[in-house]
N, C-alpha and C. Protein backbone atom coordinates (compact mmCIF):
# COMPACT_ATOMS: atom_id res chain seq x y z
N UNK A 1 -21.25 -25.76 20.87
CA UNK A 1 -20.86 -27.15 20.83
C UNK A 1 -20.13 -27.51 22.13
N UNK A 2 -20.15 -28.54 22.85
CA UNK A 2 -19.97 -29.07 23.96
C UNK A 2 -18.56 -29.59 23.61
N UNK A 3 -17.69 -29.28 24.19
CA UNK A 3 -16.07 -29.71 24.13
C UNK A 3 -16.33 -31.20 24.88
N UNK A 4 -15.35 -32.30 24.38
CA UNK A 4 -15.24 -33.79 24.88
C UNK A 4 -14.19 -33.44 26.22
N UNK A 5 -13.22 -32.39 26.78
CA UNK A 5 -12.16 -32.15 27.13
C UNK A 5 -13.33 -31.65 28.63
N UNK A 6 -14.17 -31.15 28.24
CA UNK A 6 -15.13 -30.51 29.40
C UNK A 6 -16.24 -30.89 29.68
N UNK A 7 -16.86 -32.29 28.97
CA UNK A 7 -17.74 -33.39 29.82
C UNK A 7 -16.31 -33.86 30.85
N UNK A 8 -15.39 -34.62 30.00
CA UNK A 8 -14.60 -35.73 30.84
C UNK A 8 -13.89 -35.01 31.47
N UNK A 9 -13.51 -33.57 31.92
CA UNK A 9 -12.40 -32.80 32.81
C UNK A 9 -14.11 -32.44 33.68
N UNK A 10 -14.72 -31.76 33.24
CA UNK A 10 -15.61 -30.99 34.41
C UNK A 10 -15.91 -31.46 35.55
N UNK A 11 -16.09 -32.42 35.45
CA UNK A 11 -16.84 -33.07 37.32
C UNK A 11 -15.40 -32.92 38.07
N UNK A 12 -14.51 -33.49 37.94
CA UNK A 12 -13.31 -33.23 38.69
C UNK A 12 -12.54 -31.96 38.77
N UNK A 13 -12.94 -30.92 37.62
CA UNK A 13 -12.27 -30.04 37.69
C UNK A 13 -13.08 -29.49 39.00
N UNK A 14 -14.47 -29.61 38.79
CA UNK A 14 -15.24 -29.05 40.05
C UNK A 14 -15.28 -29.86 41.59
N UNK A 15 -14.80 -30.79 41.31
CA UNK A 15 -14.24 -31.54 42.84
C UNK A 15 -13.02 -30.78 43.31
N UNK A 16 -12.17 -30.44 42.37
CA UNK A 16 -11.10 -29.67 42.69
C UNK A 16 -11.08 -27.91 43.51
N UNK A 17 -12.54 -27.36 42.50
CA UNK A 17 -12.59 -26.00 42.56
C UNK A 17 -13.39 -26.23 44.17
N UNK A 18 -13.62 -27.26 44.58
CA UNK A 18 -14.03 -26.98 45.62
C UNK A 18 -13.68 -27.03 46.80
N UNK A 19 -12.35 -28.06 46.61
CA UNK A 19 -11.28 -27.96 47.85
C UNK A 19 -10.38 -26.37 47.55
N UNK A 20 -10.74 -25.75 46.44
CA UNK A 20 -10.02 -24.73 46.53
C UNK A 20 -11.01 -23.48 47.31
N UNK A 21 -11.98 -23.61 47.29
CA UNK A 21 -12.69 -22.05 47.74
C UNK A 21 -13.37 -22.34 49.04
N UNK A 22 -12.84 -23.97 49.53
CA UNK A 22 -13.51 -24.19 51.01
C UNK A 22 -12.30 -24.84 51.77
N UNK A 23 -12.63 -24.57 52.99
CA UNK A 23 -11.93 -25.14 54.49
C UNK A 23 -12.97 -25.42 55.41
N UNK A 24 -12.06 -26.01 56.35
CA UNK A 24 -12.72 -27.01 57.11
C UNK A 24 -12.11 -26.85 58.59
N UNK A 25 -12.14 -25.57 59.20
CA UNK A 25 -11.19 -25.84 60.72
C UNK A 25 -11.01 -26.69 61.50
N UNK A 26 -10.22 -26.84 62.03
CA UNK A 26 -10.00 -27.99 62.85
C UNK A 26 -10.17 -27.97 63.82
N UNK A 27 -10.80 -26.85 64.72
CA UNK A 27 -11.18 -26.61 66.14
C UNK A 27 -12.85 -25.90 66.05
N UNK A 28 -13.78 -26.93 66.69
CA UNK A 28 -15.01 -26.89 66.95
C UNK A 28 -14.93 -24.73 67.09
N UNK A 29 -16.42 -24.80 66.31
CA UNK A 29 -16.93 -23.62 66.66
C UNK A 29 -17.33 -23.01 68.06
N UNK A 30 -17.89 -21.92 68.17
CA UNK A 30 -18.35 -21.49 70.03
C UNK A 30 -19.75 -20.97 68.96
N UNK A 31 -20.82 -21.27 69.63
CA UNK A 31 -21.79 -20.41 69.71
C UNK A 31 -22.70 -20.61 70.77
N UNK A 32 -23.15 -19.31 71.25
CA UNK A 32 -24.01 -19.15 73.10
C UNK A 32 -23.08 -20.31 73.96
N UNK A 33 -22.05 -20.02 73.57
CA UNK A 33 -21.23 -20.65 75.00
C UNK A 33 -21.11 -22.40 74.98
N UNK A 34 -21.63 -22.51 73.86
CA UNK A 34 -21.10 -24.15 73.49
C UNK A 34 -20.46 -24.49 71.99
N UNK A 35 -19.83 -25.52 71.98
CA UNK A 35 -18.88 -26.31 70.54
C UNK A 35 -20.42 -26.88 69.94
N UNK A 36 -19.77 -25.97 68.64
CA UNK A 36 -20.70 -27.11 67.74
C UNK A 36 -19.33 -27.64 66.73
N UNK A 37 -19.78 -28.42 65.84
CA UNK A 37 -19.10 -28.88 65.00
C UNK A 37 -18.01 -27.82 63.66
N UNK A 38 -16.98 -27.77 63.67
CA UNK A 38 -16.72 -27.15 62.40
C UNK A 38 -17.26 -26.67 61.70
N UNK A 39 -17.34 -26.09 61.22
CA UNK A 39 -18.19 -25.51 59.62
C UNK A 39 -17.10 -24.92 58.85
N UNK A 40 -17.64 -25.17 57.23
CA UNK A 40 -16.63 -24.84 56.57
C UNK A 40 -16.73 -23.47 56.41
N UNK A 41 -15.72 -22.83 55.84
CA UNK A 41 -15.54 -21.58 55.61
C UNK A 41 -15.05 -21.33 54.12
N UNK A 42 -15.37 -20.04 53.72
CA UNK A 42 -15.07 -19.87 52.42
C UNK A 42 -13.47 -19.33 52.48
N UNK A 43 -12.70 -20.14 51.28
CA UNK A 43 -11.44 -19.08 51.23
C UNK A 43 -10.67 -18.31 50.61
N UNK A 44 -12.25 -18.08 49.47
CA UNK A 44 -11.46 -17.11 48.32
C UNK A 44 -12.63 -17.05 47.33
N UNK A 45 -13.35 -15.87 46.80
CA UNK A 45 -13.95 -15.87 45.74
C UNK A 45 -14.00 -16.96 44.21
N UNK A 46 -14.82 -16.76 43.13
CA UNK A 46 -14.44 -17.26 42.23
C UNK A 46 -13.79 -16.20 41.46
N UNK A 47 -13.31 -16.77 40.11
CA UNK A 47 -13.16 -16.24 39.13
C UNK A 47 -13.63 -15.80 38.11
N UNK A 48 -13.74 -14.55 37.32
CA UNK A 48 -15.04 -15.14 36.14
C UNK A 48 -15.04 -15.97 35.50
N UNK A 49 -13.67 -16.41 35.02
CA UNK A 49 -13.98 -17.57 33.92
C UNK A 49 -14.10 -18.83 34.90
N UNK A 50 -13.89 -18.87 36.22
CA UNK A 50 -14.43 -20.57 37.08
C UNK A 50 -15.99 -20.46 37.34
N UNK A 51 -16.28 -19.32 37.25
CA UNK A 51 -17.78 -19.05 37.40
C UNK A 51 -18.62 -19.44 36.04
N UNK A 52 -17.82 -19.00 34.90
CA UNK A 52 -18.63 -19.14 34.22
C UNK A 52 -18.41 -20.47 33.59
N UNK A 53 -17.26 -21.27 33.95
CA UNK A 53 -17.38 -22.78 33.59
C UNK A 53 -17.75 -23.30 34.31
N UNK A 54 -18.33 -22.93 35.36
CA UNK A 54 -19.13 -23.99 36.54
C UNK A 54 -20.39 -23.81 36.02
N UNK A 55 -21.06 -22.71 35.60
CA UNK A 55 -22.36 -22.35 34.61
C UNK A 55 -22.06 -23.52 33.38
N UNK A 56 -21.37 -23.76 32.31
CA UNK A 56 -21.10 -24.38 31.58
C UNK A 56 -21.08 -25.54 32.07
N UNK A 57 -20.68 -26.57 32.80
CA UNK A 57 -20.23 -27.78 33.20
C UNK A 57 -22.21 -27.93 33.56
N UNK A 58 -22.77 -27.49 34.48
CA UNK A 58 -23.57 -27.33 34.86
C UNK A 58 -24.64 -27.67 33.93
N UNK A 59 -24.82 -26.76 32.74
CA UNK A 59 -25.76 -27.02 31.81
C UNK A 59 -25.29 -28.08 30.95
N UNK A 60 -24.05 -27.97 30.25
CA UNK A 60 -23.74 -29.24 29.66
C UNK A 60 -23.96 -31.00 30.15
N UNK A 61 -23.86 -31.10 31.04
CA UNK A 61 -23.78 -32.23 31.85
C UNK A 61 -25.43 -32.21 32.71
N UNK A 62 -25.81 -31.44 32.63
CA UNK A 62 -27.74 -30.87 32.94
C UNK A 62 -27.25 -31.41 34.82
N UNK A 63 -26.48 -30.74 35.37
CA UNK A 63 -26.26 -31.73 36.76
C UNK A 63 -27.36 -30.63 37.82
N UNK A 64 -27.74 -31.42 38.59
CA UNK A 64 -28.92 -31.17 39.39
C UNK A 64 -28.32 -29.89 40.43
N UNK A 65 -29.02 -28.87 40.55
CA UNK A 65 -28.64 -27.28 41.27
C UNK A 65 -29.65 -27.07 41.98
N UNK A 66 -29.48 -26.44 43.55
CA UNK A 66 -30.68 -26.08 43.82
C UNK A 66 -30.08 -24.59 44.96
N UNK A 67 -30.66 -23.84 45.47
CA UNK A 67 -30.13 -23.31 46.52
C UNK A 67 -30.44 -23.65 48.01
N UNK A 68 -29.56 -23.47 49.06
CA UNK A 68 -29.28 -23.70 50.24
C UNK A 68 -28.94 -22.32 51.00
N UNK A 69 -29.29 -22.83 52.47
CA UNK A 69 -29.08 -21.15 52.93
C UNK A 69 -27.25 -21.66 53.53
N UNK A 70 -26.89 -20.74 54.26
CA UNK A 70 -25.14 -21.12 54.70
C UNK A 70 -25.48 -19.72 55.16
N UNK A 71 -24.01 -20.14 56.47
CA UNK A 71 -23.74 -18.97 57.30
C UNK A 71 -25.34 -18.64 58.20
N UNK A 72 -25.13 -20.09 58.53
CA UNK A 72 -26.08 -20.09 59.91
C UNK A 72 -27.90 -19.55 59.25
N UNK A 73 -27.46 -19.60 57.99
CA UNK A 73 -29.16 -19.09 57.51
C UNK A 73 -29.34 -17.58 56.72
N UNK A 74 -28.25 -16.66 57.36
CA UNK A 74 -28.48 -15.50 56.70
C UNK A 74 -27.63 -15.34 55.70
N UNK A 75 -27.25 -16.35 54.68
CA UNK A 75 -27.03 -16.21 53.40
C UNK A 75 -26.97 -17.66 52.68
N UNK A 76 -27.06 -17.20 51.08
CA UNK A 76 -28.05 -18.68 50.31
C UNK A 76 -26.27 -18.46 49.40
N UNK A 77 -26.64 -19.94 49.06
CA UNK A 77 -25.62 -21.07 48.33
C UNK A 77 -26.04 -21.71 47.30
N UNK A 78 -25.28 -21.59 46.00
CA UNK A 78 -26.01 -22.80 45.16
C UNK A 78 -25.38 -23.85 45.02
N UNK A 79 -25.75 -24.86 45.48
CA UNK A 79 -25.23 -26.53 45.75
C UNK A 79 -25.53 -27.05 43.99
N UNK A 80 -24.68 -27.60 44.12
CA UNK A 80 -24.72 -28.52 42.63
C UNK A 80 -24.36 -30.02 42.52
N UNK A 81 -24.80 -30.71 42.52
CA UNK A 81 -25.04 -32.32 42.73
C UNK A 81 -24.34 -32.93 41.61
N UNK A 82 -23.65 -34.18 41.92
CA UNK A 82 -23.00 -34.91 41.06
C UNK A 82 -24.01 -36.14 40.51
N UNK A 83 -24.21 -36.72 39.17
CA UNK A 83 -25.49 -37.28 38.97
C UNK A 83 -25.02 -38.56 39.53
N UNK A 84 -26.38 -39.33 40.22
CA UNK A 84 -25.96 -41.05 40.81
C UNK A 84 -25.00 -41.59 40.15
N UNK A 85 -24.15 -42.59 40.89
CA UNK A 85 -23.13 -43.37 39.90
C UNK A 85 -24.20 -44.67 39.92
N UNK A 86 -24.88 -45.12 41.14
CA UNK A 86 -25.80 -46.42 40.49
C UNK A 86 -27.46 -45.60 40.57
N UNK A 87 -28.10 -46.54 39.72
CA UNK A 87 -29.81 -45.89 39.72
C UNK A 87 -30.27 -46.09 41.15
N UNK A 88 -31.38 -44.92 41.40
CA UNK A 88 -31.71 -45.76 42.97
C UNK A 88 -31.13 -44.66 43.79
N UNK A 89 -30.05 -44.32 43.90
CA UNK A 89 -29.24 -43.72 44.97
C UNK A 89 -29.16 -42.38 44.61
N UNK A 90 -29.35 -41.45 45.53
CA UNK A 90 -29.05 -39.73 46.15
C UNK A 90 -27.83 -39.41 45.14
N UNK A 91 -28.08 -38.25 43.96
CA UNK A 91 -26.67 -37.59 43.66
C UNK A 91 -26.45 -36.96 45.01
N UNK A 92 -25.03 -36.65 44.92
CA UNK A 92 -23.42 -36.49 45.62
C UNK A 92 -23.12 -35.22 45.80
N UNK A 93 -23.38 -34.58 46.59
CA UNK A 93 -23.26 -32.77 46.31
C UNK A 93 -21.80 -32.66 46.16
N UNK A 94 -21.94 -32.25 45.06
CA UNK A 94 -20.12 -31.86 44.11
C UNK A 94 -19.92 -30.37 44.36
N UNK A 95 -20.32 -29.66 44.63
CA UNK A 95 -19.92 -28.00 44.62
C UNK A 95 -20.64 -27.00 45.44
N UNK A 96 -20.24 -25.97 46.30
CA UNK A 96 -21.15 -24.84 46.51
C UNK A 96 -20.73 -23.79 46.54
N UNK A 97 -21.29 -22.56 45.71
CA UNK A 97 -20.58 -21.46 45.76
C UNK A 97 -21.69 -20.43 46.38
N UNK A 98 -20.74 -20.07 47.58
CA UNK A 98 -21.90 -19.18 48.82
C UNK A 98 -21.94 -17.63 47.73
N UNK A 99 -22.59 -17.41 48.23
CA UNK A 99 -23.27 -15.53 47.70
C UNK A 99 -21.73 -14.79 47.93
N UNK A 100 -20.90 -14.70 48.71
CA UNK A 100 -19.94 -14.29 48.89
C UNK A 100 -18.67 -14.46 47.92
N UNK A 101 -19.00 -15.63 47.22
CA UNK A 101 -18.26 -15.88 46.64
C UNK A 101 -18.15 -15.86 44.95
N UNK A 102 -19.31 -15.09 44.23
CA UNK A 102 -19.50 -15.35 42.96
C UNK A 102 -18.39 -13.75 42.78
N UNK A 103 -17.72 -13.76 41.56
CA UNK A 103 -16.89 -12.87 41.43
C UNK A 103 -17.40 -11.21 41.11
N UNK A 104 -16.27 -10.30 41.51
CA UNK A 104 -16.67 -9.46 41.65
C UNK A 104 -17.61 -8.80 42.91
N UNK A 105 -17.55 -9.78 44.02
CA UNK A 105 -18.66 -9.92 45.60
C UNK A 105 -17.66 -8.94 46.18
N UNK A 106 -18.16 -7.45 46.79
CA UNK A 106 -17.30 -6.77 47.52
C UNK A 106 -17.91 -7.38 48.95
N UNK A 107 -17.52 -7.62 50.08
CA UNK A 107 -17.84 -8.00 51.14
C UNK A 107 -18.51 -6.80 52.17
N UNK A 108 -18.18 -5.19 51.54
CA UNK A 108 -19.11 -4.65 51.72
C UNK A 108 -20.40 -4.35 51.15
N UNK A 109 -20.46 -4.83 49.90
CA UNK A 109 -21.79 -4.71 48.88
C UNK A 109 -22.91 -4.94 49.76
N UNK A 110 -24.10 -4.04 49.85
CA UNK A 110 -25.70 -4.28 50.29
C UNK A 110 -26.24 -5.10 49.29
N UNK A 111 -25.99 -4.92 48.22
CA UNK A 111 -26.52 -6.18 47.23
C UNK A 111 -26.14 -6.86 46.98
N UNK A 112 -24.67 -7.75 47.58
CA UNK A 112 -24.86 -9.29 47.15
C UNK A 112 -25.57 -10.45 46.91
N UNK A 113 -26.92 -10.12 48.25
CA UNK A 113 -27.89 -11.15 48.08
C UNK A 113 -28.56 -11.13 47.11
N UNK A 114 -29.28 -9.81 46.56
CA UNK A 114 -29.80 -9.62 45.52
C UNK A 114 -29.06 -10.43 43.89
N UNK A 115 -28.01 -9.80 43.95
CA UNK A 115 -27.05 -10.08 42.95
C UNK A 115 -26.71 -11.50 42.92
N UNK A 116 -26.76 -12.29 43.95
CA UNK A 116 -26.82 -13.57 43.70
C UNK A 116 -27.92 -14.78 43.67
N UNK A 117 -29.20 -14.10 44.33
CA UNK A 117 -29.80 -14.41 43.88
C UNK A 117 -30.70 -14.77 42.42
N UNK A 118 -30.19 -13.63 41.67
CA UNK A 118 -30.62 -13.46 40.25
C UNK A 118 -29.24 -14.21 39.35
N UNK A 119 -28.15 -14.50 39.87
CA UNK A 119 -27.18 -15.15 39.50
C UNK A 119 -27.88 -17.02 39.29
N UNK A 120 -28.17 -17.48 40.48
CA UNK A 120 -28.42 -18.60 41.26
C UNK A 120 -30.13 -18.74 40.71
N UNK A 121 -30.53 -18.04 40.51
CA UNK A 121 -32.02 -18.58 39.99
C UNK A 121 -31.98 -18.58 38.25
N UNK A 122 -31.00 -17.91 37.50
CA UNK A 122 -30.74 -18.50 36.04
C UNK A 122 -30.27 -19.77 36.22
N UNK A 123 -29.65 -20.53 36.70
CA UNK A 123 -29.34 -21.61 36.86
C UNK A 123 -30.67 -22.47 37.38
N UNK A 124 -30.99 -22.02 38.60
CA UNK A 124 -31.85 -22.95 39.22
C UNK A 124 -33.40 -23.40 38.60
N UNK A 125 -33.64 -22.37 37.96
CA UNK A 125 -35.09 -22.30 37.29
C UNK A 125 -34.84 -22.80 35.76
N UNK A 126 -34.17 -23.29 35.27
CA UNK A 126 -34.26 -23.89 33.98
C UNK A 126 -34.80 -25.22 33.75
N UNK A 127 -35.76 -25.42 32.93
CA UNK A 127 -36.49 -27.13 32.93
C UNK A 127 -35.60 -27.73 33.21
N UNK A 128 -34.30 -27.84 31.98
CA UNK A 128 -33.66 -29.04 32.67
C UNK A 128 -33.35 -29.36 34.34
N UNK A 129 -33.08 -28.36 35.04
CA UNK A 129 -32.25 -28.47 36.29
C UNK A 129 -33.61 -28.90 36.99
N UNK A 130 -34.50 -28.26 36.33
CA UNK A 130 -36.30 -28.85 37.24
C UNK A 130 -36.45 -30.47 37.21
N UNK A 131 -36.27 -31.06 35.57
CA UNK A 131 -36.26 -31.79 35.32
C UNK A 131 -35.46 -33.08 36.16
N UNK A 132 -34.28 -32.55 36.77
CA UNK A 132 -33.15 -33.21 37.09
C UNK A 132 -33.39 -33.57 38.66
N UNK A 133 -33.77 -32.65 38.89
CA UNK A 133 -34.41 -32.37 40.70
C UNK A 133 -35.79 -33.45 41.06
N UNK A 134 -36.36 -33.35 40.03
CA UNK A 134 -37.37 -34.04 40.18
C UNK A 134 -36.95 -35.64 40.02
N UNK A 135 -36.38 -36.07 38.78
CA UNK A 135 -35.65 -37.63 38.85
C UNK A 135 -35.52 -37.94 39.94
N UNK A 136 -34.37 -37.20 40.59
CA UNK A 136 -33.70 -37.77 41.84
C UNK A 136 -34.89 -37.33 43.28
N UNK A 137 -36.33 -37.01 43.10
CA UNK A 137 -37.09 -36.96 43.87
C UNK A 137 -36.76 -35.86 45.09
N UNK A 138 -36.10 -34.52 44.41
CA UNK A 138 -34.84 -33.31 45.28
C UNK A 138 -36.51 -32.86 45.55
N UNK A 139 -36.73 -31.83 46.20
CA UNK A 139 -37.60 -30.63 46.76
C UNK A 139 -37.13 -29.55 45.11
N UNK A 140 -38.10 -29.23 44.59
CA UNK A 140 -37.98 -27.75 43.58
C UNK A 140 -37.43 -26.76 44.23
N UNK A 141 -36.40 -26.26 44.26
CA UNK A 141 -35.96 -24.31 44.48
C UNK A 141 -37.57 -23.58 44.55
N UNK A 142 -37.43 -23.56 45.80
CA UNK A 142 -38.77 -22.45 45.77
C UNK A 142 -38.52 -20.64 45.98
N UNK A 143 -39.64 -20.21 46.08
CA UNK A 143 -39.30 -18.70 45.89
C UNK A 143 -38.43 -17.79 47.14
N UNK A 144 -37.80 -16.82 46.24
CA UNK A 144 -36.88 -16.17 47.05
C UNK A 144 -37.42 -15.70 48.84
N UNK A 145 -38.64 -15.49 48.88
CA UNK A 145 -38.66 -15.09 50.40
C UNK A 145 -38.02 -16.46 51.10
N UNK A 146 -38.52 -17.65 50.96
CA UNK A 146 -38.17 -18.66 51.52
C UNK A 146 -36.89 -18.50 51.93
N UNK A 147 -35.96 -18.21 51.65
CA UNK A 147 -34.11 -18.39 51.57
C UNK A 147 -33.74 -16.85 52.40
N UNK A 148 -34.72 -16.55 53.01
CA UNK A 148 -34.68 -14.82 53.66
C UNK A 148 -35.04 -15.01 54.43
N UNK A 149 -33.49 -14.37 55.65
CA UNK A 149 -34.03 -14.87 56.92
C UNK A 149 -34.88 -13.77 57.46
């Protein structure tokens, strides 16, 4: 049964969880000898139980998920979209939790990608979230080589 406390807390709790596990430097990057723009950075794993209520919020609320690569390409993200506030218009990307960051991620692990990939495609491959992607006219999550650099 779907708690009333976690439709009307979840979207914000996850606006929140996301100023918590990201930054934003304030001094342009260097790469091959030129500034690019900032990029955010991760600054702390999840939790299991923020992991597994972001899974919950997610299905309850059916909010649109897809994966993204991050960290310049050689690692995937699952972005999670806030649904339109008017018809017509692009959901709002509300959340991303990089491969690095699902709990229990040792930063030496050889299988994180693996491990999050199979994390990130229970989510991503469910009708509804297909269903949801498609409304808003998103691209489908396609198959894992794609997201391999």
């Amino acid at each position: 049964m779907t708690s009333i406390a976690l439709l009307t807390d979840g979207i914000e709790w996850m606006r929140q969880l996301q100023a918590s596990i990201w930054t934003t430097p304030d001094a342009p990057g260097w790469c091959y000898g030129r500034a690019h723009p900032p990029q955010p950075e991760e600054t702390r794993p999840l939790t299991r139980s923020e992991w597994e209520r972001v899974r919950r919020v997610i299905e309850d609320r059916r909010l649109p998920a897809t994966v993204i690569n991050v960290h310049f390409g050689f690692g995937i993200a699952l972005a999670v979209f806030e649904h339109a506030p008017v018809p017509g218009t692009p959901p709002e990307m509300l959340l991303v939790v990089s491969y690095e960051q699902l709990p229990g991620t040792r930063p030496d692990d050889p299988n994180k990608w693996d491990k999050a990939w199979k994390s990130f495609k229970r989510i991503i491959t469910r009708p509804a979230n297909l269903e949801a992607l498609d409304f808003y006219g998103m691209e489908a999550p396609r198959d894992r080589q794609y997201y391999e650099y």
